[in-house]
PDB file of N, CA and C in Angstrom:
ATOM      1  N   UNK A   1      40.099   1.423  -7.955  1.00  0.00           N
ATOM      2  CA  UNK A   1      39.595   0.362  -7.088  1.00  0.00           C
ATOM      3  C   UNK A   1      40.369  -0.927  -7.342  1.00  0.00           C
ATOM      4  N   UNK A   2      40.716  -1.909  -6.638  1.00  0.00           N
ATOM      5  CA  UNK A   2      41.293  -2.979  -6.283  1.00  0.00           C
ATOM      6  C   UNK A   2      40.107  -4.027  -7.398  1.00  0.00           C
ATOM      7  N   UNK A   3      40.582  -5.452  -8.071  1.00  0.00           N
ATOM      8  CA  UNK A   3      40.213  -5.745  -8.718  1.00  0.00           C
ATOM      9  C   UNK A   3      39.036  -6.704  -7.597  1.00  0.00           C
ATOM     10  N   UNK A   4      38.975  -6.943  -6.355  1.00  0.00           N
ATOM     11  CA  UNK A   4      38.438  -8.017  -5.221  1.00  0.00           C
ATOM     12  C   UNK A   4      37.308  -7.048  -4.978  1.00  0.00           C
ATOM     13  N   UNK A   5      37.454  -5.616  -4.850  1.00  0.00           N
ATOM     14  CA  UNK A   5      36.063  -4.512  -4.839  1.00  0.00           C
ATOM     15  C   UNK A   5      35.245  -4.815  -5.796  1.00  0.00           C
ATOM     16  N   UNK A   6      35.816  -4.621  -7.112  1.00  0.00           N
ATOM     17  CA  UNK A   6      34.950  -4.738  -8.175  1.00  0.00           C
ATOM     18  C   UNK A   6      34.452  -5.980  -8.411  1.00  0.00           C
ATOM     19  N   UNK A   7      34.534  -7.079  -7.928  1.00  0.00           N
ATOM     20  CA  UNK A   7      34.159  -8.216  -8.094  1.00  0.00           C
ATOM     21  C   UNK A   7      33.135  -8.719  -7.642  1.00  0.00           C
ATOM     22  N   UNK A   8      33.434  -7.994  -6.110  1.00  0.00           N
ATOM     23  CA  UNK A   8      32.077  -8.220  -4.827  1.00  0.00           C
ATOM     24  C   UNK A   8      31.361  -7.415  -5.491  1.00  0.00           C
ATOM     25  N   UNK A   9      31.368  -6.222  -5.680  1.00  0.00           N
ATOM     26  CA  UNK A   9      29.943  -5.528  -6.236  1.00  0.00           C
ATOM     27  C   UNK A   9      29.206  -5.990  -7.356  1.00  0.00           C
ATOM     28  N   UNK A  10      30.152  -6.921  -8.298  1.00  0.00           N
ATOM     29  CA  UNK A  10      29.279  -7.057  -9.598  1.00  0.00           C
ATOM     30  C   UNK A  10      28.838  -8.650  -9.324  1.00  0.00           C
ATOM     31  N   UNK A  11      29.479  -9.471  -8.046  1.00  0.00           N
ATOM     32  CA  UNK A  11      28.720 -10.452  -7.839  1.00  0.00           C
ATOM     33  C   UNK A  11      27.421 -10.140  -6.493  1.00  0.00           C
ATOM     34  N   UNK A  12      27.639  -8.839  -5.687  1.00  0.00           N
ATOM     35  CA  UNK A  12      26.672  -8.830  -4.994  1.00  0.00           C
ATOM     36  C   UNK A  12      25.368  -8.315  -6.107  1.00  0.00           C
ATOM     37  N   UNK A  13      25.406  -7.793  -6.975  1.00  0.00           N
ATOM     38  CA  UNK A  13      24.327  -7.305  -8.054  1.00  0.00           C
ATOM     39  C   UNK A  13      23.588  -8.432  -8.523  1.00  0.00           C
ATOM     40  N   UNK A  14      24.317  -9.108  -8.807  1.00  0.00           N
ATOM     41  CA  UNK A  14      24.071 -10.895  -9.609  1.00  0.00           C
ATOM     42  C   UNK A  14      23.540 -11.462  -8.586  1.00  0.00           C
ATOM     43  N   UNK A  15      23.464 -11.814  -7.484  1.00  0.00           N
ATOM     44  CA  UNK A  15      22.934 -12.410  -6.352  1.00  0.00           C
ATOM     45  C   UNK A  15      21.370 -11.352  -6.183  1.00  0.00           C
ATOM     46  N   UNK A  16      21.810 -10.126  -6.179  1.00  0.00           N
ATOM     47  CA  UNK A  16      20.391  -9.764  -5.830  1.00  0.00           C
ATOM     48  C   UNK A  16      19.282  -9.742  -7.353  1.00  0.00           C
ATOM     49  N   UNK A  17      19.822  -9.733  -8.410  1.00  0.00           N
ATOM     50  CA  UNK A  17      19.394  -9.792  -9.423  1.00  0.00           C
ATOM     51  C   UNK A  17      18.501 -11.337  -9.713  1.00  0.00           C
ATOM     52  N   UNK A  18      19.438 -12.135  -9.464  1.00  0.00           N
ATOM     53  CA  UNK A  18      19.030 -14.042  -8.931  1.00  0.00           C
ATOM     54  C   UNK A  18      17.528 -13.668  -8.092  1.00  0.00           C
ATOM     55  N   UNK A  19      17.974 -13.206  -7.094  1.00  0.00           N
ATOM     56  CA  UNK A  19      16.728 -13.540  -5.659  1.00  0.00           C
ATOM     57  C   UNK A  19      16.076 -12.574  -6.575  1.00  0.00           C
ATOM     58  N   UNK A  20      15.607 -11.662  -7.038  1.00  0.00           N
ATOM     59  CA  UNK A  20      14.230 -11.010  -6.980  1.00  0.00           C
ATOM     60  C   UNK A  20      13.560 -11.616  -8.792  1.00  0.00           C
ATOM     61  N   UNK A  21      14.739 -11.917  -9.314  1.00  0.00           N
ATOM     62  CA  UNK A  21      14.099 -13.292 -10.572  1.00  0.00           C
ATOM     63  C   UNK A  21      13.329 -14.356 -10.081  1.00  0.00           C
ATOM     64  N   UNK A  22      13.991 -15.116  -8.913  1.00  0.00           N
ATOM     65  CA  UNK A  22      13.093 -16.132  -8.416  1.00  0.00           C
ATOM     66  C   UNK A  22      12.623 -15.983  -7.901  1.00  0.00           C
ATOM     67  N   UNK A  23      12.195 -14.748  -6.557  1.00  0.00           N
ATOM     68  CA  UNK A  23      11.478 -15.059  -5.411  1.00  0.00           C
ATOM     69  C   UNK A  23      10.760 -13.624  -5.562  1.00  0.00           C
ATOM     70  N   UNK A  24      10.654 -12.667  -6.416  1.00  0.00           N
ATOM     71  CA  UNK A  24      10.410 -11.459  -6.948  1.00  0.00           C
ATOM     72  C   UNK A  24       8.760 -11.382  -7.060  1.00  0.00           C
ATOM     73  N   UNK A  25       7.830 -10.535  -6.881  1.00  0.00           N
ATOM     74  CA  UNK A  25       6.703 -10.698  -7.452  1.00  0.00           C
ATOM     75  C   UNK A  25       6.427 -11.126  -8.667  1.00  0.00           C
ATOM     76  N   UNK A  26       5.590 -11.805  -9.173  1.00  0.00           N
ATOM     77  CA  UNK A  26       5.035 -12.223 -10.498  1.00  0.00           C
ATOM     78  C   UNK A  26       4.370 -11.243 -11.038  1.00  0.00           C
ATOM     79  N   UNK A  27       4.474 -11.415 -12.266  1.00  0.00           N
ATOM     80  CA  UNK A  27       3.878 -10.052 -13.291  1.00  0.00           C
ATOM     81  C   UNK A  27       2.528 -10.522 -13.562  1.00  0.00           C
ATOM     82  N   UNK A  28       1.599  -9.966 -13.673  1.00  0.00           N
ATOM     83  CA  UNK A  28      -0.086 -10.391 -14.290  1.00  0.00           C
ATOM     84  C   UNK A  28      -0.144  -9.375 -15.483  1.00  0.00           C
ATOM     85  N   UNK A  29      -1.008 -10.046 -16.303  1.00  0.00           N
ATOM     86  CA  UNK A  29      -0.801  -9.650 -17.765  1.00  0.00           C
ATOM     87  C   UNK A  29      -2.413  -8.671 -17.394  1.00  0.00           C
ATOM     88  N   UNK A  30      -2.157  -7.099 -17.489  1.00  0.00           N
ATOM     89  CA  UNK A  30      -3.219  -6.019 -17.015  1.00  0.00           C
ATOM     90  C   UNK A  30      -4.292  -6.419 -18.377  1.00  0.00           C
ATOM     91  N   UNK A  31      -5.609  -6.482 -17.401  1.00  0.00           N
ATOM     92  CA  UNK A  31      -6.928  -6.218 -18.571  1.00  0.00           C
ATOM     93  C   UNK A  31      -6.914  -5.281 -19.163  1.00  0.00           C
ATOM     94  N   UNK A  32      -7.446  -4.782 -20.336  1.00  0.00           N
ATOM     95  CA  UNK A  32      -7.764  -3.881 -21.189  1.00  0.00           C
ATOM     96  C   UNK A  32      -8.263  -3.276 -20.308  1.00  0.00           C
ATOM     97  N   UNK A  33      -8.830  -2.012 -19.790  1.00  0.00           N
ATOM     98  CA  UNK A  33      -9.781  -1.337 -19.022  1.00  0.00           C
ATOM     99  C   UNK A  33     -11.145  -0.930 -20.184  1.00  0.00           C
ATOM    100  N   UNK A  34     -11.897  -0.998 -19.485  1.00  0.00           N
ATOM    101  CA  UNK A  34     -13.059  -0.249 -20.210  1.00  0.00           C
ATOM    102  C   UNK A  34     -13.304   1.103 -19.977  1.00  0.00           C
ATOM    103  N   UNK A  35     -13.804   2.100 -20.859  1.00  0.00           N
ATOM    104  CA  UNK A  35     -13.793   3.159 -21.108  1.00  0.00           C
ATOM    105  C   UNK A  35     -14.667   4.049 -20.060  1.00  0.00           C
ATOM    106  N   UNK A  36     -14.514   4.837 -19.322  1.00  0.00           N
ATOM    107  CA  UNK A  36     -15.582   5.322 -18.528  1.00  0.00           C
ATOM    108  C   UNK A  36     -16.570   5.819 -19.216  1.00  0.00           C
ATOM    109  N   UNK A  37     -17.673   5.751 -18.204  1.00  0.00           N
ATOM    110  CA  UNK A  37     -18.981   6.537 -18.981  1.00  0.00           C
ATOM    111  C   UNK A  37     -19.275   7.910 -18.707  1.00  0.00           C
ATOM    112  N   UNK A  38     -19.636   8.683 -19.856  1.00  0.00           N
ATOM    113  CA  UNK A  38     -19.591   9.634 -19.936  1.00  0.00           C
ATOM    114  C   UNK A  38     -21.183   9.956 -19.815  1.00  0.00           C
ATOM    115  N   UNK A  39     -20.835  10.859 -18.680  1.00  0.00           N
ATOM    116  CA  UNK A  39     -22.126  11.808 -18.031  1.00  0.00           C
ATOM    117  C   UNK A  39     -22.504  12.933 -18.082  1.00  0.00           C
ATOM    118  N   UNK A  40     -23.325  13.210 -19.251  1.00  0.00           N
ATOM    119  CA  UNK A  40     -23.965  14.451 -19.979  1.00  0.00           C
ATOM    120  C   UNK A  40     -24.894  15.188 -19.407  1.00  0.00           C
ATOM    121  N   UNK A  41     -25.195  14.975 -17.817  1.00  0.00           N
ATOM    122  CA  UNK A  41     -26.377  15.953 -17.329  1.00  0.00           C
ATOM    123  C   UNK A  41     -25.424  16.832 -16.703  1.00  0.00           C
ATOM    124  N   UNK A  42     -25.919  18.012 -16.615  1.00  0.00           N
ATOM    125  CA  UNK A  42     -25.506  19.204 -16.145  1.00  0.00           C
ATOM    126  C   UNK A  42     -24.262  19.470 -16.856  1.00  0.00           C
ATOM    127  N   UNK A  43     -24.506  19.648 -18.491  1.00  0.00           N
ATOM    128  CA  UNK A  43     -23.396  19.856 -18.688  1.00  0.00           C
ATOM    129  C   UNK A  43     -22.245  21.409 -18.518  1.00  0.00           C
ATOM    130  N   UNK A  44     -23.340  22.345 -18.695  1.00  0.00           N
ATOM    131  CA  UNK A  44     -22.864  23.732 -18.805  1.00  0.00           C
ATOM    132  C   UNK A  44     -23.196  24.310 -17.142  1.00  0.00           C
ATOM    133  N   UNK A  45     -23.372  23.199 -15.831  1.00  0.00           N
ATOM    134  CA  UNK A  45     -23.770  23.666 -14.341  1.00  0.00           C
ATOM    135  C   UNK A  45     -21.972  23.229 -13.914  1.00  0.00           C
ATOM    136  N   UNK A  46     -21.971  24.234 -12.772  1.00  0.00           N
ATOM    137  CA  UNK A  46     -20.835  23.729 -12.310  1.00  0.00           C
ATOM    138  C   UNK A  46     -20.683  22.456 -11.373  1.00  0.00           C
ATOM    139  N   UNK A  47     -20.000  21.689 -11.141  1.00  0.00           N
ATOM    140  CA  UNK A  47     -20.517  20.210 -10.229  1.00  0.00           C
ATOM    141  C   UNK A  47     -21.016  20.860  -9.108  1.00  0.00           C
ATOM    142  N   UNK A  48     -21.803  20.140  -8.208  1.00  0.00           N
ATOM    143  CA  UNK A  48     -22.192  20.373  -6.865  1.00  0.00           C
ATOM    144  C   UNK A  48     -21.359  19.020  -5.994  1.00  0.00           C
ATOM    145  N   UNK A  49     -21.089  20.608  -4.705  1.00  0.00           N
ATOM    146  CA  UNK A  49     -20.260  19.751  -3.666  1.00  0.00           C
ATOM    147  C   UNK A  49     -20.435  19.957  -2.799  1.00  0.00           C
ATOM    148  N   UNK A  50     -20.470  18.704  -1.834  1.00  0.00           N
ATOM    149  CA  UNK A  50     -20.654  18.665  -0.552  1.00  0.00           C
ATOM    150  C   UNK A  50     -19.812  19.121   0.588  1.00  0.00           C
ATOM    151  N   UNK A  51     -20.515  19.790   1.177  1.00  0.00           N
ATOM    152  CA  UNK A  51     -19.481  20.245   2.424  1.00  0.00           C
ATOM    153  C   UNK A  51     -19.944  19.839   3.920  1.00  0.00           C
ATOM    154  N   UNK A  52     -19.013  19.139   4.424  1.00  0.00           N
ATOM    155  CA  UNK A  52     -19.616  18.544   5.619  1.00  0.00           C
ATOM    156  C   UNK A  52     -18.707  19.164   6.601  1.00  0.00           C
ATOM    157  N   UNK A  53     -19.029  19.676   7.977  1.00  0.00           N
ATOM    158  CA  UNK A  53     -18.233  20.353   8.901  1.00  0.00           C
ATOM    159  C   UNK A  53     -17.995  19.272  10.365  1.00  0.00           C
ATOM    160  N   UNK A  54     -16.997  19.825  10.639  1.00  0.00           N
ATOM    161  CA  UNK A  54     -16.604  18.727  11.801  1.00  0.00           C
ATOM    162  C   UNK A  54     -16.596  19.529  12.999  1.00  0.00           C
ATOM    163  N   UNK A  55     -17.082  19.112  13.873  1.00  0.00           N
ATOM    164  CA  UNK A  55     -17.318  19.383  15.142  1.00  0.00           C
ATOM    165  C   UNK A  55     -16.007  19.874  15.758  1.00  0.00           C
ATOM    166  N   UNK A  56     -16.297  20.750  16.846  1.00  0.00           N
ATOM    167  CA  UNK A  56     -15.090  21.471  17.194  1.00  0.00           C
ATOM    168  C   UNK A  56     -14.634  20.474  18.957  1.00  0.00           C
ATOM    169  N   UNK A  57     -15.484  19.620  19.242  1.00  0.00           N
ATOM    170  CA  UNK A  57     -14.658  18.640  20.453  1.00  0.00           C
ATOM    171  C   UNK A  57     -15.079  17.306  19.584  1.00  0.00           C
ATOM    172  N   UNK A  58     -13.751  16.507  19.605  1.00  0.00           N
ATOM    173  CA  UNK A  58     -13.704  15.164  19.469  1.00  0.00           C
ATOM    174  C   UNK A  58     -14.961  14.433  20.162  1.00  0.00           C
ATOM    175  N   UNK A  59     -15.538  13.432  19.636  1.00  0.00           N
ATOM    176  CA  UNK A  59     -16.079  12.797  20.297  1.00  0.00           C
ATOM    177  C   UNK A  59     -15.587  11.447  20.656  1.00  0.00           C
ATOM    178  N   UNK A  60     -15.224  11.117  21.948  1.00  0.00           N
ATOM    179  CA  UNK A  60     -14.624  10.202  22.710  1.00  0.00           C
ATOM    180  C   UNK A  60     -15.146   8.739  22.228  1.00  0.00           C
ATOM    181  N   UNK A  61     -14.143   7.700  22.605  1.00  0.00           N
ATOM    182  CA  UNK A  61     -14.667   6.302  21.900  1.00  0.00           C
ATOM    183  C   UNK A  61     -15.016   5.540  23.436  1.00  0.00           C
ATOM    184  N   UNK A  62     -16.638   5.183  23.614  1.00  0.00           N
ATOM    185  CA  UNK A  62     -17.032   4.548  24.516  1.00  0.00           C
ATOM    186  C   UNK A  62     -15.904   3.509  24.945  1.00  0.00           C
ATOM    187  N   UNK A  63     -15.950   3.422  26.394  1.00  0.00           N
ATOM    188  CA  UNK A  63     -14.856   2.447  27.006  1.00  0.00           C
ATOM    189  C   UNK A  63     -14.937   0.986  26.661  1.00  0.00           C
ATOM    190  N   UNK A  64     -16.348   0.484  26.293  1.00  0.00           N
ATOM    191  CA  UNK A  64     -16.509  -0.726  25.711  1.00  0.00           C
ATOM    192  C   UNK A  64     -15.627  -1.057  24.853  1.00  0.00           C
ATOM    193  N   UNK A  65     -15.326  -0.167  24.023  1.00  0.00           N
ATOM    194  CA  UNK A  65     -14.889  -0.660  22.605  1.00  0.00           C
ATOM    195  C   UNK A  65     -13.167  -0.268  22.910  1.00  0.00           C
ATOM    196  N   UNK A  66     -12.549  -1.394  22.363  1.00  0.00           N
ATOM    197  CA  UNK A  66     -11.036  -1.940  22.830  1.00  0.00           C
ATOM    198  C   UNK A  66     -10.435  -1.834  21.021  1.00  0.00           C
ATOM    199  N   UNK A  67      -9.296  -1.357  21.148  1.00  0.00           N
ATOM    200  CA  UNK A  67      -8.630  -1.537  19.759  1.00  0.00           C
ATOM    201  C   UNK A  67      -7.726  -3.095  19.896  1.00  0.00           C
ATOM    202  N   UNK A  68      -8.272  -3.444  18.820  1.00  0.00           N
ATOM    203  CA  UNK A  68      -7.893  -4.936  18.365  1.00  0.00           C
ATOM    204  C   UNK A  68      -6.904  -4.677  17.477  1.00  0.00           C
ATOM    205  N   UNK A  69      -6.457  -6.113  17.606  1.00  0.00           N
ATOM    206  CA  UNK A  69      -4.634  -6.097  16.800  1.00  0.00           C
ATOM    207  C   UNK A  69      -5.331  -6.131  15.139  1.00  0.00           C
ATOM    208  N   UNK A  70      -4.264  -5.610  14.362  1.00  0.00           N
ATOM    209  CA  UNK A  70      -4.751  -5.515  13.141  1.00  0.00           C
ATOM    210  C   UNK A  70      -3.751  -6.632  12.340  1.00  0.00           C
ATOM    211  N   UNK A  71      -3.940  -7.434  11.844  1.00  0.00           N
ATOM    212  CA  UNK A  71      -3.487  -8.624  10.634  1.00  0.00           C
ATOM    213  C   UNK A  71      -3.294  -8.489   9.674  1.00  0.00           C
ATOM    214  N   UNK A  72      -2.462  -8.121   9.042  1.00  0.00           N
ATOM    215  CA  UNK A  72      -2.386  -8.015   7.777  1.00  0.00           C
ATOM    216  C   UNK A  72      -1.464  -9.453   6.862  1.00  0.00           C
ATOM    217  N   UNK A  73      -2.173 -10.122   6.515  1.00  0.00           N
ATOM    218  CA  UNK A  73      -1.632 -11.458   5.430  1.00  0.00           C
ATOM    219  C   UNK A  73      -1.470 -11.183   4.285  1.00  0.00           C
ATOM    220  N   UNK A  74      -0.268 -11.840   3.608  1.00  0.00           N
ATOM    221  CA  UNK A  74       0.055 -12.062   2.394  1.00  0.00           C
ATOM    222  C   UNK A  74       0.252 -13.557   2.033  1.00  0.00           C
ATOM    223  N   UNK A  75       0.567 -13.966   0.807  1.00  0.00           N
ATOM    224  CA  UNK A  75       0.842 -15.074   0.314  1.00  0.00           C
ATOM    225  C   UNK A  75       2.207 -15.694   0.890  1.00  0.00           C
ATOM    226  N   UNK A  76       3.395 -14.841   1.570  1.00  0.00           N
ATOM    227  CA  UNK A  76       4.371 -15.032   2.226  1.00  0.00           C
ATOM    228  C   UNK A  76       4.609 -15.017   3.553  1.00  0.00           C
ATOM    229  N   UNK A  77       3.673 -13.196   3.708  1.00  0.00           N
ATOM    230  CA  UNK A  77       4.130 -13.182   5.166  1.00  0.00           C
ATOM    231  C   UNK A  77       2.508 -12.815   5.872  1.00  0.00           C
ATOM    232  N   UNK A  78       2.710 -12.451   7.137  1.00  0.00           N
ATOM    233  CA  UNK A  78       1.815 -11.892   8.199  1.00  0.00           C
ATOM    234  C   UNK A  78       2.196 -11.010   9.163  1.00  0.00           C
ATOM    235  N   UNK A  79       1.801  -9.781   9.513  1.00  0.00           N
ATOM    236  CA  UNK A  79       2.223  -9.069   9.732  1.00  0.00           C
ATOM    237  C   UNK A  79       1.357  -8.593  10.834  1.00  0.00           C
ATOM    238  N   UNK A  80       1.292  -8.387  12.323  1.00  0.00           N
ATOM    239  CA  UNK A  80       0.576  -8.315  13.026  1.00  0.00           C
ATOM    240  C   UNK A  80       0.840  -6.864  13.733  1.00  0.00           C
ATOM    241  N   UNK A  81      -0.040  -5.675  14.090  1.00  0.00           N
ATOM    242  CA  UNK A  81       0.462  -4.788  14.698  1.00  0.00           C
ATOM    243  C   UNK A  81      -0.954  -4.666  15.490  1.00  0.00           C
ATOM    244  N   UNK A  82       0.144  -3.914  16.533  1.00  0.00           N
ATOM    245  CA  UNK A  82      -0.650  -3.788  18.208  1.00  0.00           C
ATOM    246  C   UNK A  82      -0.349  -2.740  18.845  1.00  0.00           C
ATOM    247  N   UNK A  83      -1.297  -2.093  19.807  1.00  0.00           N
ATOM    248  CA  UNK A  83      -0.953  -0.971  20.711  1.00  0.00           C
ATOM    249  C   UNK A  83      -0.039  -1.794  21.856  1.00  0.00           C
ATOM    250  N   UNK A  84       0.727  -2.511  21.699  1.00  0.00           N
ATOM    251  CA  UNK A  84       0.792  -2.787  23.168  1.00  0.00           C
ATOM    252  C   UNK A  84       2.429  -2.321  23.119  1.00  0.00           C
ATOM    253  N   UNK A  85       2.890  -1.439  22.620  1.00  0.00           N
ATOM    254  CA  UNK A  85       3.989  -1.012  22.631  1.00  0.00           C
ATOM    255  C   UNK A  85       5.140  -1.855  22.757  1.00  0.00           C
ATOM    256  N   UNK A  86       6.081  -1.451  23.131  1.00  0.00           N
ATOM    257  CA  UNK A  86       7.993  -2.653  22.838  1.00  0.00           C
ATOM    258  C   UNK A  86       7.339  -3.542  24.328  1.00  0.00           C
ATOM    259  N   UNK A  87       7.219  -4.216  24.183  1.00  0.00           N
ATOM    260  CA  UNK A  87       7.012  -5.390  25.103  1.00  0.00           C
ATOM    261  C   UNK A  87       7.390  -6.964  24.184  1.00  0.00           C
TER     262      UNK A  87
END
């Protein structure tokens, strides 16, 4: 490789290395977790589980009800999505 290749790559690294130092998420120092609790009934039963069955025709969403744009915010950005397709 040409010595102007190797240069751009090890300064494009350094540039992206820069931006995600400064503008990068912040680290939060994780709580200890607390220990789950341990649940001694039924110990020697096998768990019980629910089984719920789903209907074999969809049930349709009354015409009243309209899908609304959904928002999603962050501390940076906002992010808005919609049925209303490439328009």
């Amino acid at each position: 490789m040409e010595k102007r290749t190797i240069l751009a790559v090890v300064l494009s690294i350094g540039v992206f290395y820069l931006f995600s130092l400064f503008y990068g998420p912040e680290k939060k120092a994780a709580a200890p977790a607390a220990p789950a609790p341990v649940k001694t009934e039924n110990v020697g039963a096998p768990p019980a589980v629910s089984v719920q069955t789903a209907s074999a025709t969809p049930t349709p969403l009354p015409k009243s009800v309209s899908v609304a744009d959904v928002t999603v915010e962050t501390e940076r950005y906002i992010a808005v999505f919609s049925t209303a397709g490439a328009s």
